[in-house]
PDB file of N, CA and C in Angstrom:
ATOM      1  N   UNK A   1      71.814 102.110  93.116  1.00  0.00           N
ATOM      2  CA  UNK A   1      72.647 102.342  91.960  1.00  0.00           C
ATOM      3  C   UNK A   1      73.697 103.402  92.309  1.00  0.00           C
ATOM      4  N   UNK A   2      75.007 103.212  91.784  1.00  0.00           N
ATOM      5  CA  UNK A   2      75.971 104.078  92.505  1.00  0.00           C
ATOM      6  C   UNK A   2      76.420 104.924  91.433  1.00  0.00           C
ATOM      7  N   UNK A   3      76.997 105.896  91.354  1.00  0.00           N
ATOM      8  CA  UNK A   3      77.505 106.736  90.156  1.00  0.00           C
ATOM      9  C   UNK A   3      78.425 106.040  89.104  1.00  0.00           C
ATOM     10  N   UNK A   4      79.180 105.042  90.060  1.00  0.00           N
ATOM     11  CA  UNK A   4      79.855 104.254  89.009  1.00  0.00           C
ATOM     12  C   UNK A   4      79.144 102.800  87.623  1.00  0.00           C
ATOM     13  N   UNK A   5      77.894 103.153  88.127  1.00  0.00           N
ATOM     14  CA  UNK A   5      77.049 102.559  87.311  1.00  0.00           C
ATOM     15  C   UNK A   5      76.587 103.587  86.229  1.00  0.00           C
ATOM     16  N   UNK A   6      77.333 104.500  86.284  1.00  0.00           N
ATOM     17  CA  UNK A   6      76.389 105.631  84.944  1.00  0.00           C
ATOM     18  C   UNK A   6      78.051 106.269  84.362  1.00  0.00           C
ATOM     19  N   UNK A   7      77.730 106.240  82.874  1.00  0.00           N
ATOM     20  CA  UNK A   7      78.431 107.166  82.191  1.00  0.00           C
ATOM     21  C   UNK A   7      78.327 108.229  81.711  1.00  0.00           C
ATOM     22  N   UNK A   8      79.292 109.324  81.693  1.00  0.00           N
ATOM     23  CA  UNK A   8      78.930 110.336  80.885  1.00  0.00           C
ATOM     24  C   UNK A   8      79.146 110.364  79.294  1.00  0.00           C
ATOM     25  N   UNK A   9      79.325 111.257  78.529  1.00  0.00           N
ATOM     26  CA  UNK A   9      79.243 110.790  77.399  1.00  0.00           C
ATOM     27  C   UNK A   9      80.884 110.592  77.200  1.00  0.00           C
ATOM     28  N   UNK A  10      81.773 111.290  78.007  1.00  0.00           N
ATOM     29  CA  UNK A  10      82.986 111.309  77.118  1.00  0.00           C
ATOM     30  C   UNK A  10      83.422 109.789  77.669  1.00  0.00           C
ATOM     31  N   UNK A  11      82.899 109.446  78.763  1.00  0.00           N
ATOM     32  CA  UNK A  11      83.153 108.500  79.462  1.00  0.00           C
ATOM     33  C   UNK A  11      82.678 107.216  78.288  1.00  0.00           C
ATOM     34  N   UNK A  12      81.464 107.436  77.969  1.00  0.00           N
ATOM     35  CA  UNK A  12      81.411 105.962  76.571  1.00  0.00           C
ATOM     36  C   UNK A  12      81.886 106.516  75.801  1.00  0.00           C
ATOM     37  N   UNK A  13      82.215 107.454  74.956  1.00  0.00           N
ATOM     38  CA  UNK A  13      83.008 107.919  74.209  1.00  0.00           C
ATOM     39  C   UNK A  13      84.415 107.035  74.134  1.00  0.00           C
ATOM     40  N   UNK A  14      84.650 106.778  74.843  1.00  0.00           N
ATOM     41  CA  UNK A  14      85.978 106.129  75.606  1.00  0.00           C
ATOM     42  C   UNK A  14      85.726 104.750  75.276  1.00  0.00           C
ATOM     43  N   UNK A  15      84.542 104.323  76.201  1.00  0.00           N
ATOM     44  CA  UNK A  15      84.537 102.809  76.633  1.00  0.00           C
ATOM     45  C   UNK A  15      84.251 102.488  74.998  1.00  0.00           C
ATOM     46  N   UNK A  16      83.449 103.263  74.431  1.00  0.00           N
ATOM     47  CA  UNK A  16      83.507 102.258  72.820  1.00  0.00           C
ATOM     48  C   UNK A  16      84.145 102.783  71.601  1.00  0.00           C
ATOM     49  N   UNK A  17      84.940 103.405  72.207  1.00  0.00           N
ATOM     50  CA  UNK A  17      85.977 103.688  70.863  1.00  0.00           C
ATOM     51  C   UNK A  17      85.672 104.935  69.704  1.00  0.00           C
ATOM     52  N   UNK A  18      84.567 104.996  70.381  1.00  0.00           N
ATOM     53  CA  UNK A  18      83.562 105.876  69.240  1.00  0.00           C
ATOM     54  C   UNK A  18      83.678 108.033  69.382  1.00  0.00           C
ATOM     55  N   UNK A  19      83.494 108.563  68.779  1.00  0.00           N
ATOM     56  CA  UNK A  19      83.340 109.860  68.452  1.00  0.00           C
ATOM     57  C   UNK A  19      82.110 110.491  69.667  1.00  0.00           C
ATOM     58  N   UNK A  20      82.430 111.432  70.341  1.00  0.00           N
ATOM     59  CA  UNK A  20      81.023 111.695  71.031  1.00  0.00           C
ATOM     60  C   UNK A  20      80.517 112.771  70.719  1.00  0.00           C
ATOM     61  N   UNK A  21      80.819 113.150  69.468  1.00  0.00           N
ATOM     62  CA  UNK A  21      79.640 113.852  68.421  1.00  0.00           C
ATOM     63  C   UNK A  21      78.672 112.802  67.893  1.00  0.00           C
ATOM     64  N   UNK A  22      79.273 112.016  67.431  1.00  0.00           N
ATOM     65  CA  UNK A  22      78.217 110.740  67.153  1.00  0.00           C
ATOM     66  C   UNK A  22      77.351 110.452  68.374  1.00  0.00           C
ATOM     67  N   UNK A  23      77.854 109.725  69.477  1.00  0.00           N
ATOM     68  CA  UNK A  23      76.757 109.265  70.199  1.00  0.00           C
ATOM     69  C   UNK A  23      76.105 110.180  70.916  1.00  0.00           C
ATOM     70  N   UNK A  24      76.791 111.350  71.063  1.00  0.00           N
ATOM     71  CA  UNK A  24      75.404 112.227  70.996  1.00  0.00           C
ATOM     72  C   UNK A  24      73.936 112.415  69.639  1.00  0.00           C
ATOM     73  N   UNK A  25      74.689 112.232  69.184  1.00  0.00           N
ATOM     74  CA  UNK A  25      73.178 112.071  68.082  1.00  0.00           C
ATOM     75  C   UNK A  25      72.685 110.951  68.512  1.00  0.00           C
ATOM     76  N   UNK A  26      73.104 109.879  68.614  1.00  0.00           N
ATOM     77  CA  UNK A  26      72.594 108.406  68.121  1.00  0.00           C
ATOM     78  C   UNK A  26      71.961 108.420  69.847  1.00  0.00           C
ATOM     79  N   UNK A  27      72.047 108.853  71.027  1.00  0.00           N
ATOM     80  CA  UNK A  27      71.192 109.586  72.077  1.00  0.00           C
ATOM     81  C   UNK A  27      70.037 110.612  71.971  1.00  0.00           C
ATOM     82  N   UNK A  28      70.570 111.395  70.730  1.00  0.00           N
ATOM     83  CA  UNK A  28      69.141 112.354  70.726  1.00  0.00           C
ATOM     84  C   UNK A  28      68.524 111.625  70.090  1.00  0.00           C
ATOM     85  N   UNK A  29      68.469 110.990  69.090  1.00  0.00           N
ATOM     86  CA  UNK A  29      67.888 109.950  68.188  1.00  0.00           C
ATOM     87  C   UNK A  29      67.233 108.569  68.715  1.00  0.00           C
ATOM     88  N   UNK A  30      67.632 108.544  70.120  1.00  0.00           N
ATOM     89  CA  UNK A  30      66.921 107.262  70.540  1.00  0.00           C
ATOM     90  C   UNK A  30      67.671 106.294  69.957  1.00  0.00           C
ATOM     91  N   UNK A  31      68.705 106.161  69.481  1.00  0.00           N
ATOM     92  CA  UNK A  31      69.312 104.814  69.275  1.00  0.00           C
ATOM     93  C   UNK A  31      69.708 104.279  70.227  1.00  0.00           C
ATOM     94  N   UNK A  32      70.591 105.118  70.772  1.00  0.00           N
ATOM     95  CA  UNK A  32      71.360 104.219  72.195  1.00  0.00           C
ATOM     96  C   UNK A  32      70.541 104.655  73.411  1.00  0.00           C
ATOM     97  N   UNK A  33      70.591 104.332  74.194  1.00  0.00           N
ATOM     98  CA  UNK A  33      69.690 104.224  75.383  1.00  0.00           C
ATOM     99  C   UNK A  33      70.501 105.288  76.609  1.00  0.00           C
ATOM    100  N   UNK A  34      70.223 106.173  76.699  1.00  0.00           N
ATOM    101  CA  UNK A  34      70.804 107.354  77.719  1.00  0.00           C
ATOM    102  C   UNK A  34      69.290 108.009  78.685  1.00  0.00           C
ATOM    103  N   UNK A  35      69.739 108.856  79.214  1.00  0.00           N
ATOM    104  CA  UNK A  35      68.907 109.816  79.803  1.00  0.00           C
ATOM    105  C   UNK A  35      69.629 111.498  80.069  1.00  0.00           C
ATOM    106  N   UNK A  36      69.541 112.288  79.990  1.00  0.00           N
ATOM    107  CA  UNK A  36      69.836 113.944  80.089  1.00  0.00           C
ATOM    108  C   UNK A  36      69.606 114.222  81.732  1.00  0.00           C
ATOM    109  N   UNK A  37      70.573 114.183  82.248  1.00  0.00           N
ATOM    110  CA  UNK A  37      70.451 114.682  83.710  1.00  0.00           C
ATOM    111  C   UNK A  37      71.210 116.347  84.050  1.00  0.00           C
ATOM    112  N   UNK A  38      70.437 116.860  84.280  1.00  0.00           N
ATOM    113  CA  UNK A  38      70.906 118.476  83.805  1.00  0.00           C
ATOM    114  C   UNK A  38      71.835 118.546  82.810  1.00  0.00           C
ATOM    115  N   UNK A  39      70.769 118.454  82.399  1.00  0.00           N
ATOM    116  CA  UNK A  39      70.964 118.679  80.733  1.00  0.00           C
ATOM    117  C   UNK A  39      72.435 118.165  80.231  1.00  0.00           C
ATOM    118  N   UNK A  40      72.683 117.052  80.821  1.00  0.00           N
ATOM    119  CA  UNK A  40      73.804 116.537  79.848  1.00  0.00           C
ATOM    120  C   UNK A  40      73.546 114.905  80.118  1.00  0.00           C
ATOM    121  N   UNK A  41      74.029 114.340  78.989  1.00  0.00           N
ATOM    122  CA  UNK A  41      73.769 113.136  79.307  1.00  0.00           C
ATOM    123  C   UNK A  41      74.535 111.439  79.976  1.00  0.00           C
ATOM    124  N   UNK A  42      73.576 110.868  80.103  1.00  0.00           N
ATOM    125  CA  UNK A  42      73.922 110.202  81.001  1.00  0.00           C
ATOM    126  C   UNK A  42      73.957 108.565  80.485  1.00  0.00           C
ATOM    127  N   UNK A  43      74.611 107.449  80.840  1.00  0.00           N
ATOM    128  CA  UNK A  43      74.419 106.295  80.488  1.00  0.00           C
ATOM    129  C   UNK A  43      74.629 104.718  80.927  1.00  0.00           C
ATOM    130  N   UNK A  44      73.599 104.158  81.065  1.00  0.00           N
ATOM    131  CA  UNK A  44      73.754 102.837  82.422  1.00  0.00           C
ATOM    132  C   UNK A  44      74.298 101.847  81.832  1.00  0.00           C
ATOM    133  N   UNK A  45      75.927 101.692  82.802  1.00  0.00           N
ATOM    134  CA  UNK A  45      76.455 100.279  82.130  1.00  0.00           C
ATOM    135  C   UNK A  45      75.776  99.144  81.181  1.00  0.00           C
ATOM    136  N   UNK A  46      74.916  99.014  82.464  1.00  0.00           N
ATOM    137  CA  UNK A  46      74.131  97.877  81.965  1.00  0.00           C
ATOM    138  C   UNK A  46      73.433  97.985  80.712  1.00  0.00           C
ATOM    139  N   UNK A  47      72.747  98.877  80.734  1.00  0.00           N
ATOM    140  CA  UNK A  47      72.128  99.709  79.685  1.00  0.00           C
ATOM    141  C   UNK A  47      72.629  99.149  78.481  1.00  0.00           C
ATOM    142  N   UNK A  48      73.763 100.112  78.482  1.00  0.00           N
ATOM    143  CA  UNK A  48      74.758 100.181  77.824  1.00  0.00           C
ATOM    144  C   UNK A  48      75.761  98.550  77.083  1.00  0.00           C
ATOM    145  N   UNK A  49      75.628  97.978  77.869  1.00  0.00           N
ATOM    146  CA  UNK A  49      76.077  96.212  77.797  1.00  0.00           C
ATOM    147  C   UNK A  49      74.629  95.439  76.281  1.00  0.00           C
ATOM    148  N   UNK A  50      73.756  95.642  77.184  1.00  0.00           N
ATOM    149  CA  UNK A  50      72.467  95.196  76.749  1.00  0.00           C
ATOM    150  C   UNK A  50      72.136  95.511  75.126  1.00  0.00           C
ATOM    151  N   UNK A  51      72.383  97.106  74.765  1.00  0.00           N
ATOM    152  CA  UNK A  51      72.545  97.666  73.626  1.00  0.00           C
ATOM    153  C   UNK A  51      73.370  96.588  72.436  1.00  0.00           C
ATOM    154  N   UNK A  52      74.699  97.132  73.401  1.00  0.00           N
ATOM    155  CA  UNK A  52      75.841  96.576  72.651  1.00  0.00           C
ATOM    156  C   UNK A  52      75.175  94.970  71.961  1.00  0.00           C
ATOM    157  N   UNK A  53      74.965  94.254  72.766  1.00  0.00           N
ATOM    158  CA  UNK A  53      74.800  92.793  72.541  1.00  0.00           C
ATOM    159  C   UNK A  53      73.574  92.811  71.596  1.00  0.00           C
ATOM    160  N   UNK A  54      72.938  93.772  71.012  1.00  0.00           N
ATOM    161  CA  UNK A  54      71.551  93.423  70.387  1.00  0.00           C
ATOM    162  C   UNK A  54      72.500  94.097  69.316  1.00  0.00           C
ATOM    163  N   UNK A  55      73.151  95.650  69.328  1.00  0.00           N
ATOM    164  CA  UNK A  55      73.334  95.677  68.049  1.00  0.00           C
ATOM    165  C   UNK A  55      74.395  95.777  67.126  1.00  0.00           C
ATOM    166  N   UNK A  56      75.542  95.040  68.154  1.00  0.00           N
ATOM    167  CA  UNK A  56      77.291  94.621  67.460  1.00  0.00           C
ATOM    168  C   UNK A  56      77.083  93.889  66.324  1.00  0.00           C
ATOM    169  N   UNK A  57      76.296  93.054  65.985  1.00  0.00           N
ATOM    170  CA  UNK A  57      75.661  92.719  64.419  1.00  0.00           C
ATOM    171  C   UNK A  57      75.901  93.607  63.219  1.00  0.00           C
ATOM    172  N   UNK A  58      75.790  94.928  64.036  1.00  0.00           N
ATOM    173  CA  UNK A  58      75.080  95.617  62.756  1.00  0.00           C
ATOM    174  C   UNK A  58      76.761  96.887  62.640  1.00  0.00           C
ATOM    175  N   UNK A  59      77.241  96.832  62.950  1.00  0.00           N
ATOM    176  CA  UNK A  59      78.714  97.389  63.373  1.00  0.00           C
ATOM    177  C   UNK A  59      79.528  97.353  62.487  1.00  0.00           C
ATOM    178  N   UNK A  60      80.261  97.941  61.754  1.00  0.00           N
ATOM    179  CA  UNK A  60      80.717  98.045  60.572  1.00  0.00           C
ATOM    180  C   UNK A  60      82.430  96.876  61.392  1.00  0.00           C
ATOM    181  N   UNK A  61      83.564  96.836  60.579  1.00  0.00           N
ATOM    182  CA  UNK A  61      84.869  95.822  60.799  1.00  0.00           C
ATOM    183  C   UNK A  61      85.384  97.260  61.570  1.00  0.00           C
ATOM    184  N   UNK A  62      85.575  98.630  61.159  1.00  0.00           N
ATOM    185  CA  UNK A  62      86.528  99.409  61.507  1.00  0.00           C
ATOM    186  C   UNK A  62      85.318  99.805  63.079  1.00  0.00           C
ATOM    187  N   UNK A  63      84.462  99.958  63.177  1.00  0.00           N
ATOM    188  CA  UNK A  63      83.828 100.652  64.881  1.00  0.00           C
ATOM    189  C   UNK A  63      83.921  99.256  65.567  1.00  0.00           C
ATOM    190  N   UNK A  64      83.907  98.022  65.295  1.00  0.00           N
ATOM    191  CA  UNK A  64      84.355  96.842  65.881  1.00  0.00           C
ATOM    192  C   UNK A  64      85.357  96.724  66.754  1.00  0.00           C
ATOM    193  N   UNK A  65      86.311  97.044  65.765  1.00  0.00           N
ATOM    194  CA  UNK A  65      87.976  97.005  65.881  1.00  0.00           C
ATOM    195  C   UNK A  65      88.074  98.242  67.020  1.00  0.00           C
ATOM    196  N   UNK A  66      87.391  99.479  66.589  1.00  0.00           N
ATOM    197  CA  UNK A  66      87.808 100.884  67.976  1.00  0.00           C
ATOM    198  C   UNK A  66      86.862 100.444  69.092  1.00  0.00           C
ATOM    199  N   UNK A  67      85.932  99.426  69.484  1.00  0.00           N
ATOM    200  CA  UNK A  67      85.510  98.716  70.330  1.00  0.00           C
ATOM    201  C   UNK A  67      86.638  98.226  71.341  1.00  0.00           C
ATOM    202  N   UNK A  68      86.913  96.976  70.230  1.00  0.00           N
ATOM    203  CA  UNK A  68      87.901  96.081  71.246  1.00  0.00           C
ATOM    204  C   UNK A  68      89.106  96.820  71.664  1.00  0.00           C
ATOM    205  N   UNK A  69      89.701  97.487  70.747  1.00  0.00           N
ATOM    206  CA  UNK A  69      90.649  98.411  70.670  1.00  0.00           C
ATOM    207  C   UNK A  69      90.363  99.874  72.484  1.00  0.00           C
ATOM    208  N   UNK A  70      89.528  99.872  72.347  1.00  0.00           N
ATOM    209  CA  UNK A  70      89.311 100.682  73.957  1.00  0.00           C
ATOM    210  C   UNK A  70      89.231  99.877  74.868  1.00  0.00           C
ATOM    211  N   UNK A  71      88.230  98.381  74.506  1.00  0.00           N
ATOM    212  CA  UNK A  71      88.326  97.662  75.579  1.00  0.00           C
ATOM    213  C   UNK A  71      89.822  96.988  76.079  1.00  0.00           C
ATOM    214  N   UNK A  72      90.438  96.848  75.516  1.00  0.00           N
ATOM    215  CA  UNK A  72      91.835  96.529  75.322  1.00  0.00           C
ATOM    216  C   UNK A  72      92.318  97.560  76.533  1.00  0.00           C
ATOM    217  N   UNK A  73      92.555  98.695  75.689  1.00  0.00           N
ATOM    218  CA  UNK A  73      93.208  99.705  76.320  1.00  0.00           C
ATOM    219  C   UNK A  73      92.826 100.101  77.983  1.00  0.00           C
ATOM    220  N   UNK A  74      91.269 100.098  78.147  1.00  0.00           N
ATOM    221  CA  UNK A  74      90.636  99.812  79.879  1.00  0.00           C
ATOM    222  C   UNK A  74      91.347  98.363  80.402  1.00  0.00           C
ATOM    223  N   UNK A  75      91.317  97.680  79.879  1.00  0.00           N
ATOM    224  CA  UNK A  75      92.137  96.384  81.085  1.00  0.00           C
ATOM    225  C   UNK A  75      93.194  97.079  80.977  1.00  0.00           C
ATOM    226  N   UNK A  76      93.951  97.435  79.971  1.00  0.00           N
ATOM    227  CA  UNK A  76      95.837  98.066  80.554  1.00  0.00           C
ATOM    228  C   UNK A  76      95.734  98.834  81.836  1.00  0.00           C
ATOM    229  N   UNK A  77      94.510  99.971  81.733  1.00  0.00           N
ATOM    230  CA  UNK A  77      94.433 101.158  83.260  1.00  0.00           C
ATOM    231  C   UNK A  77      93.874 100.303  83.984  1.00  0.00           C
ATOM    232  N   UNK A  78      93.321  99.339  83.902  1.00  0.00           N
ATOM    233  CA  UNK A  78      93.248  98.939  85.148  1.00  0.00           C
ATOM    234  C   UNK A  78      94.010  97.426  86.127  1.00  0.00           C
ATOM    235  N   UNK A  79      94.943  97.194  85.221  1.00  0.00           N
ATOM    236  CA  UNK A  79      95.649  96.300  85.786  1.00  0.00           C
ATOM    237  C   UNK A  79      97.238  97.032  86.200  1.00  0.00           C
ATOM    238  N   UNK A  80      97.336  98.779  85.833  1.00  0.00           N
ATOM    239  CA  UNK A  80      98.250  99.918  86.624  1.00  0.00           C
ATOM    240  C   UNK A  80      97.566  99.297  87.725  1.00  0.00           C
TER     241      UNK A  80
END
C-alpha cells in the first residue's frame, strides 16, 4: 500500500466536498471509516469508495451536489 492510497483529512475534505470539522466527527464517531496515525487521521481510498457507495443513499441534494462538484473540480487538476 503506498501513501497515495491514504488520505488525510483535509485531503477528503477536498475529495468530498465536505467541511473537515464534520468528518472529523463523523471519524470520531465511527461513521466513516479512518484510522489516527499519530494522532491525526488517516483514510483508505478504497475505504473510502466502499463507504461512499453504501451510504450516498442517505446524502442530502446539497452534500451530493459538493460531491460531484469536487469530483468535477479533481478531473480539471488533473487533466493540467
Amino acid at each position: 500500500m503506498t501513501n497515495y492510497d491514504w488520505l488525510t483529512l483535509s485531503e477528503l475534505a477536498q475529495h468530498l466536498g465536505r467541511d473537515q470539522r464534520e468528518l472529523e466527527r463523523l471519524a470520531d464517531r465511527q461513521v466513516i471509516p479512518g484510522r489516527k496515525r499519530d494522532g491525526e487521521w488517516r483514510f483508505h481510498s478504497a475505504e473510502i469508495t466502499h463507504w461512499l457507495e453504501r451510504e450516498m443513499h442517505r446524502f442530502t441534494d446539497s452534500e451530493l451536489a459538493a460531491v460531484e462538484q469536487a469530483q468535477r473540480s479533481e478531473d480539471d487538476e488533473h487533466e493540467l
